[in-house]
N, C-alpha and C. Protein backbone atom coordinates (compact mmCIF):
# COMPACT_ATOMS: atom_id res chain seq x y z
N UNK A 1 4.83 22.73 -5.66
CA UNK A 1 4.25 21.58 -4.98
C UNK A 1 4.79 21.53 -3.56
N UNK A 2 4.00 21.43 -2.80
CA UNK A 2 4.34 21.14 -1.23
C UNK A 2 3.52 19.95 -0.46
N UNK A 3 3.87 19.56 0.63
CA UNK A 3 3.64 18.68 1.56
C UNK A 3 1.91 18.71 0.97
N UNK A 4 1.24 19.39 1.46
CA UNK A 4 0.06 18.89 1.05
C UNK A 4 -0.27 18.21 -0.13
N UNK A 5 0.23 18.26 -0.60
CA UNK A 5 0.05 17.17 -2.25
C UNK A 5 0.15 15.84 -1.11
N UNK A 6 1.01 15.64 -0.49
CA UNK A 6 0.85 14.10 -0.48
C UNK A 6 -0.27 14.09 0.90
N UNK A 7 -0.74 15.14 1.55
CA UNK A 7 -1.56 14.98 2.51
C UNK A 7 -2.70 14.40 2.08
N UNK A 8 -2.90 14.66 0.81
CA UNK A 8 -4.36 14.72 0.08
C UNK A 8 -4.34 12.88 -0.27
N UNK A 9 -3.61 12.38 -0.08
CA UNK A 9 -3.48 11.31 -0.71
C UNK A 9 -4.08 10.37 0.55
N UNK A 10 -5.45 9.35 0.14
CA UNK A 10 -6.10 8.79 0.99
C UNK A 10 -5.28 7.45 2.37
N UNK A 11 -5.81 8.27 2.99
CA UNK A 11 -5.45 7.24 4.56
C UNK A 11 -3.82 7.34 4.53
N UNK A 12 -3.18 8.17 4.23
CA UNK A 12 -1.75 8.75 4.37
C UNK A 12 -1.33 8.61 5.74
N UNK A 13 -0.28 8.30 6.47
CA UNK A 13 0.14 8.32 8.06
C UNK A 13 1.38 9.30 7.74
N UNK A 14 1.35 9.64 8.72
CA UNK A 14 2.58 10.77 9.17
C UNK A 14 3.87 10.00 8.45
N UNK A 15 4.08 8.87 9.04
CA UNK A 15 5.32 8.59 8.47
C UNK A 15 5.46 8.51 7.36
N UNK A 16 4.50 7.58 6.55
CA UNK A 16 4.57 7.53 5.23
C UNK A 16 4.75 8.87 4.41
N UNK A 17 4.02 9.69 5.02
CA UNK A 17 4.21 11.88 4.01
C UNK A 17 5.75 11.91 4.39
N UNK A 18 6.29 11.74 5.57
CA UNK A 18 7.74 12.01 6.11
C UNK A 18 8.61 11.84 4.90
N UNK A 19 8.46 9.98 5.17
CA UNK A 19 9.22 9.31 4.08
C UNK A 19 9.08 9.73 2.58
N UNK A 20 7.79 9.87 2.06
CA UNK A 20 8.00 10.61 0.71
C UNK A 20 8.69 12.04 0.73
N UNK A 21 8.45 12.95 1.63
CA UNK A 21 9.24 14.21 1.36
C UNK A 21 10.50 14.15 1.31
N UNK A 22 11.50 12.87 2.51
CA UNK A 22 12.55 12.98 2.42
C UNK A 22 13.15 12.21 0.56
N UNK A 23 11.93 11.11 0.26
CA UNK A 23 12.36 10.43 -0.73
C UNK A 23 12.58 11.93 -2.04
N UNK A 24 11.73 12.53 -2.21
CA UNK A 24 11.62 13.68 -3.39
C UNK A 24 11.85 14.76 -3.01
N UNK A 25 12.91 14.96 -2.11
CA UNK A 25 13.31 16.17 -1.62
C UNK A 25 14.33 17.04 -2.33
N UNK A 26 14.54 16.54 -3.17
CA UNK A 26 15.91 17.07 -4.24
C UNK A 26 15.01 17.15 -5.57
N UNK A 27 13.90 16.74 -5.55
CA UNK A 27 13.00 16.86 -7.00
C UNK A 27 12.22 18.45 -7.58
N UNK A 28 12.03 18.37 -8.74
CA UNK A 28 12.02 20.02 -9.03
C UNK A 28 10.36 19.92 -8.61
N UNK A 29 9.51 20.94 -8.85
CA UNK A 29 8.41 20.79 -8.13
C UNK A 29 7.29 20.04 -9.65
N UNK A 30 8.40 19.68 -10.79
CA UNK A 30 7.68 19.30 -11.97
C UNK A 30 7.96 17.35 -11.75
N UNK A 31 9.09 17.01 -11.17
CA UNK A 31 9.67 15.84 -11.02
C UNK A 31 8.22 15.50 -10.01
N UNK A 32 8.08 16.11 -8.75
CA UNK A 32 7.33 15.62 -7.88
C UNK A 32 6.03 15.48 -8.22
N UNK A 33 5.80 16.78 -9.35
CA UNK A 33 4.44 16.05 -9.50
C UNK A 33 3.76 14.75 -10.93
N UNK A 34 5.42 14.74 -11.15
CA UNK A 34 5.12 13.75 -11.89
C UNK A 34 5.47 11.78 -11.42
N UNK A 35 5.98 12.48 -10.24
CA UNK A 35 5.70 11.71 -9.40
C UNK A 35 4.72 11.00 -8.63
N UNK A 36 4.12 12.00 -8.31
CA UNK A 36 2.83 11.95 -7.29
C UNK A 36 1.76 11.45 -8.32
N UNK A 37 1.86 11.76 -9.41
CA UNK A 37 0.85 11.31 -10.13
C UNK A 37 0.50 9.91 -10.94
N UNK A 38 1.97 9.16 -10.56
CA UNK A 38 2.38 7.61 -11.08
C UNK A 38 2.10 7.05 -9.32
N UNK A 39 2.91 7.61 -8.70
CA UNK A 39 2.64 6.85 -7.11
C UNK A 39 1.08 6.60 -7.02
N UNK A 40 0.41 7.63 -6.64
CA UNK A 40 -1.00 7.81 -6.28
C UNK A 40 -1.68 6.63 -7.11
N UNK A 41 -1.44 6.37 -8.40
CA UNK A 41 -1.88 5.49 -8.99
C UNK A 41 -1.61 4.12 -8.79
N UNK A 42 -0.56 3.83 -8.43
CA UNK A 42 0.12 2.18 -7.65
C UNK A 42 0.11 2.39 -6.08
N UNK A 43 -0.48 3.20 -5.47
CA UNK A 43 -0.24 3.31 -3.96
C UNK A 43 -1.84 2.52 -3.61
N UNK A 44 -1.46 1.89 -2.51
CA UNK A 44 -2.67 1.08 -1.81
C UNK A 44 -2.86 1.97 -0.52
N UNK A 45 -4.95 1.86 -0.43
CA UNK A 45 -5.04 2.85 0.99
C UNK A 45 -5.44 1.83 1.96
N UNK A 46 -4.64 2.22 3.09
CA UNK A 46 -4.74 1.29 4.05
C UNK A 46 -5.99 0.65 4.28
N UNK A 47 -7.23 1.52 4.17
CA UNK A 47 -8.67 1.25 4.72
C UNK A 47 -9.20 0.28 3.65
N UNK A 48 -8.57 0.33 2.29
CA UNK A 48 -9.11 -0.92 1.44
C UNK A 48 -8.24 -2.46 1.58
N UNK A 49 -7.40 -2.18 2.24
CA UNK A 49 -6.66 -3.14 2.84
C UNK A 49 -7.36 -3.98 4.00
N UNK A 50 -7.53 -3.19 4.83
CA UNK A 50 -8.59 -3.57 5.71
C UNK A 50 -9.49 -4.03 5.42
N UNK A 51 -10.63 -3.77 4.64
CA UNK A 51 -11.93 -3.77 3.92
C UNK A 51 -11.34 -5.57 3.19
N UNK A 52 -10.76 -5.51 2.82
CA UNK A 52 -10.27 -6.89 1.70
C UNK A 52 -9.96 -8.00 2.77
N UNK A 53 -9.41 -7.52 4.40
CA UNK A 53 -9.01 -8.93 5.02
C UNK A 53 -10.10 -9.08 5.83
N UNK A 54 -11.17 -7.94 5.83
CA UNK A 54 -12.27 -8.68 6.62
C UNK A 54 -13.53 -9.31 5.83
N UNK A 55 -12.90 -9.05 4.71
CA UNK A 55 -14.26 -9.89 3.49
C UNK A 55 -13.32 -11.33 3.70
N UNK A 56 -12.00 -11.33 4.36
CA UNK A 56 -11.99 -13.07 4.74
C UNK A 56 -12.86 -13.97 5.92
N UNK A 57 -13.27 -13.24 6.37
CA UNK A 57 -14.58 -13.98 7.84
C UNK A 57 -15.66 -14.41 6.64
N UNK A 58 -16.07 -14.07 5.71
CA UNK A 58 -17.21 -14.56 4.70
C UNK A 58 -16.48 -15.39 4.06
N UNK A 59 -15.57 -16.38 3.81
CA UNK A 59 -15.42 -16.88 2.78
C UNK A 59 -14.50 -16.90 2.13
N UNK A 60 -14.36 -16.14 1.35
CA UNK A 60 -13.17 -15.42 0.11
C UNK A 60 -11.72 -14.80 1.23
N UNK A 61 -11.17 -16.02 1.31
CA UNK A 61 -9.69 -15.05 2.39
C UNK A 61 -8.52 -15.37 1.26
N UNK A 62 -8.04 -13.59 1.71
CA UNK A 62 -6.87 -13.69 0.98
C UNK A 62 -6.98 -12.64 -0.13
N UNK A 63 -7.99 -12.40 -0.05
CA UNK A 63 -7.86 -10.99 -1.14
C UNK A 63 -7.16 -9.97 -1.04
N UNK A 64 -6.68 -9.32 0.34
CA UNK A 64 -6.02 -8.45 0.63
C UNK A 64 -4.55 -9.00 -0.34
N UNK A 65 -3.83 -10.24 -0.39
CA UNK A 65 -2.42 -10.33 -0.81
C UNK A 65 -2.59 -10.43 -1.95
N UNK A 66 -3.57 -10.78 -2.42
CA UNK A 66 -3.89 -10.24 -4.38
C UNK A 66 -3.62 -9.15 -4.46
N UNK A 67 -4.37 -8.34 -4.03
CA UNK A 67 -4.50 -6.95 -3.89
C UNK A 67 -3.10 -6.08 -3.87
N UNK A 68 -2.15 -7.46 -3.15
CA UNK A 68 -0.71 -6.31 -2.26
C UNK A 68 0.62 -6.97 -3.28
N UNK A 69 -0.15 -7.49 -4.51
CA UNK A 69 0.57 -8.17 -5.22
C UNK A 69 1.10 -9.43 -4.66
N UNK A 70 1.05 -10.39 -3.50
CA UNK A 70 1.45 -11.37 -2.88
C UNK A 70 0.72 -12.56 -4.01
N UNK A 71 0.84 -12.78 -4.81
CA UNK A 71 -0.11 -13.85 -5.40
C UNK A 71 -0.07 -15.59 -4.30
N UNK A 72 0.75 -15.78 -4.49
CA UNK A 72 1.50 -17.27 -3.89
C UNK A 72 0.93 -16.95 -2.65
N UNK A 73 1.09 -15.81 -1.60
CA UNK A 73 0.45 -15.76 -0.07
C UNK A 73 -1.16 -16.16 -0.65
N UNK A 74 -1.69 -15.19 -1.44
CA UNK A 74 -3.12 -15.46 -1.45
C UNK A 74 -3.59 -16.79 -2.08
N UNK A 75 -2.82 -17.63 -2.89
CA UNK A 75 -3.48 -18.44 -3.49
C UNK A 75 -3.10 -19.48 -2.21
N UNK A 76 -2.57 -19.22 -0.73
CA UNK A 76 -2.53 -20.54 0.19
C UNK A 76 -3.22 -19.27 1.31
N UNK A 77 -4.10 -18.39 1.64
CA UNK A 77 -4.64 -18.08 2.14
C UNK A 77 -6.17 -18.41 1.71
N UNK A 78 -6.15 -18.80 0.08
CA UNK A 78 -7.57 -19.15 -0.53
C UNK A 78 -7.37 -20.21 -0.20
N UNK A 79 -6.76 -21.24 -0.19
CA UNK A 79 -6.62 -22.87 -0.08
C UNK A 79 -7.25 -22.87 0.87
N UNK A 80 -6.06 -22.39 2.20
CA UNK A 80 -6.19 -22.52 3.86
C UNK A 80 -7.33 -22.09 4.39
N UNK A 81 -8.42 -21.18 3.95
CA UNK A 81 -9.39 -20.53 4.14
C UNK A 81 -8.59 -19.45 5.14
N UNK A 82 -7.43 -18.85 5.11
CA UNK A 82 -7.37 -17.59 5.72
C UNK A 82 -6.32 -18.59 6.77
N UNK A 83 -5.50 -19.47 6.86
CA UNK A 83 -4.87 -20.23 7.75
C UNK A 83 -5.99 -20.51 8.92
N UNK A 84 -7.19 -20.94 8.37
CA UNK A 84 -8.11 -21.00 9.18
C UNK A 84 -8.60 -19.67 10.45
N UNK A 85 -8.77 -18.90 9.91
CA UNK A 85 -8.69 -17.52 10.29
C UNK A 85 -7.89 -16.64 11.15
N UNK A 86 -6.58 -17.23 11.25
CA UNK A 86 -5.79 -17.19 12.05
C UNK A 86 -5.12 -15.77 11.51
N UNK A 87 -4.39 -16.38 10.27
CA UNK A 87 -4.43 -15.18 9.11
C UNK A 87 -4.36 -14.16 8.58
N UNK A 88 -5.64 -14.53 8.95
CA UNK A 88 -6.97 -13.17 8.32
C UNK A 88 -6.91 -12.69 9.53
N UNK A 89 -7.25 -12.46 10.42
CA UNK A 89 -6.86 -11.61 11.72
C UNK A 89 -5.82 -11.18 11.57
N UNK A 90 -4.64 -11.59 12.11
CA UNK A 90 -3.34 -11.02 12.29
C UNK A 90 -3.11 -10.24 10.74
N UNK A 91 -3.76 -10.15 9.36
CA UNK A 91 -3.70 -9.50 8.54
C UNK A 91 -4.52 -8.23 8.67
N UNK A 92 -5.73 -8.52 9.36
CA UNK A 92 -7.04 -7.41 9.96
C UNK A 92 -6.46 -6.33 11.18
N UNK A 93 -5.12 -6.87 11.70
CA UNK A 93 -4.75 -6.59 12.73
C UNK A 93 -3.67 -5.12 12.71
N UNK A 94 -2.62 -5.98 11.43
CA UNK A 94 -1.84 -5.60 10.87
C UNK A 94 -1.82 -4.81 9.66
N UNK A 95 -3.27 -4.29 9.15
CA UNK A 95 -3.70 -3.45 7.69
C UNK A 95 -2.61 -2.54 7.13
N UNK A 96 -2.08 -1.50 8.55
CA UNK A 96 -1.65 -0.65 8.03
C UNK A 96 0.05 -0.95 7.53
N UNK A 97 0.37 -2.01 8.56
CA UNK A 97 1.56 -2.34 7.92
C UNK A 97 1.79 -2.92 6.45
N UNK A 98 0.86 -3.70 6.53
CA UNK A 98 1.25 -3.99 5.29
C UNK A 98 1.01 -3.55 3.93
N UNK A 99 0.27 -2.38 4.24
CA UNK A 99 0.11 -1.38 3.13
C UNK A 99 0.96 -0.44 3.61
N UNK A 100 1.83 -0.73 4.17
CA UNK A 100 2.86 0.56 4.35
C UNK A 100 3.97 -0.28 3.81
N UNK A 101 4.38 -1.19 4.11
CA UNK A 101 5.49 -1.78 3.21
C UNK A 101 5.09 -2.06 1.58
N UNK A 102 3.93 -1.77 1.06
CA UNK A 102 3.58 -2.09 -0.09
C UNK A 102 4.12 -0.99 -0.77
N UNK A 103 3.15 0.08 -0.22
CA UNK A 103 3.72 1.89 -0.70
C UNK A 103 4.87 1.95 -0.64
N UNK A 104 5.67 1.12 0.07
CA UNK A 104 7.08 2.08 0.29
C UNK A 104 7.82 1.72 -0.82
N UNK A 105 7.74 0.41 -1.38
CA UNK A 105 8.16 -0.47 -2.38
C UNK A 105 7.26 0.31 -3.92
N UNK A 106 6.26 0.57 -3.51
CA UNK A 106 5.96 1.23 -4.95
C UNK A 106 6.67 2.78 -4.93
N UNK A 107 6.50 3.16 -3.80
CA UNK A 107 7.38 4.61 -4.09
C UNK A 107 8.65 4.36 -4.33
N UNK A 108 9.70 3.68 -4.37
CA UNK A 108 10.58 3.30 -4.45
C UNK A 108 10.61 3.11 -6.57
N UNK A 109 10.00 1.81 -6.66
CA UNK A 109 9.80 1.74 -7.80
C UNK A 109 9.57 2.85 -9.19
N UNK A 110 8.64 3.53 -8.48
CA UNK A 110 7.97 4.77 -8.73
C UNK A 110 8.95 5.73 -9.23
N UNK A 111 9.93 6.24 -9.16
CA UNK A 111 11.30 6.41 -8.86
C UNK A 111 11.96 6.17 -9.72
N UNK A 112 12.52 5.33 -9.74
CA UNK A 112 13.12 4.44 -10.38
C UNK A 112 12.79 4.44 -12.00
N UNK A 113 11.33 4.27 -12.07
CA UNK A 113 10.18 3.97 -12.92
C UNK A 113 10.91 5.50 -13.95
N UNK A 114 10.22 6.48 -12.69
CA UNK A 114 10.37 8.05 -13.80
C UNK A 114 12.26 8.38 -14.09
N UNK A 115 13.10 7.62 -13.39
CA UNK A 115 14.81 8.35 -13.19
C UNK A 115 15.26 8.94 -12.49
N UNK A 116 14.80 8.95 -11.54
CA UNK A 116 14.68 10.29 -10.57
C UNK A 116 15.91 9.77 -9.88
């Protein structure tokens, strides 16, 4: 298993492949892919992140922190209608971050999860 395994993995950023190689860098190439194959499954892609805070301009805001496991953010982003779209922008703004702190926390978990 090499770097491209995690290239393949949708809307991936440089840093985020970085950070996983350094995270499973001591893993046998059977660890990693039993890795990659629990991550990939709890990993969020940035572009559906996106996609979820701009279905808040229609209506429904706040789906993205369902989505990012935030329940409590989303159930006062559904109240607030999106902090009155204030929000929902600076969440539209911010996609990739916060699906990058999501991943990092599931790769982490992930981890943890298998013993590694």
């Amino acid at each position: 298993m090499n770097s491209f395994s995690f290239a393949m993995l949708p809307g991936i950023e440089t840093e985020e492949m970085l950070w996983l190689e350094e995270l499973t860098r001591n893993y046998t190439p059977e660890n990693k892919q039993r890795f990659l194959a629990v991550y990939q499954s709890r990993r969020k892609d940035p572009q559906v992140i996106l996609i979820c805070s701009l279905i808040g301009f229609t209506g429904v805001a706040g789906v993205q922190r369902f989505l990012l496991n935030q329940i409590a953010m989303g159930i006062v982003y559904l109240i607030t209608i999106g902090f009155c779209g204030i929000g929902t922008i600076i969440d539209a703004i911010n996609y990739r971050k916060l699906a990058w702190k999501f991943n990092k926390k599931e790769a982490v978990s992930t981890a943890a999860l298998l013993g590694l």
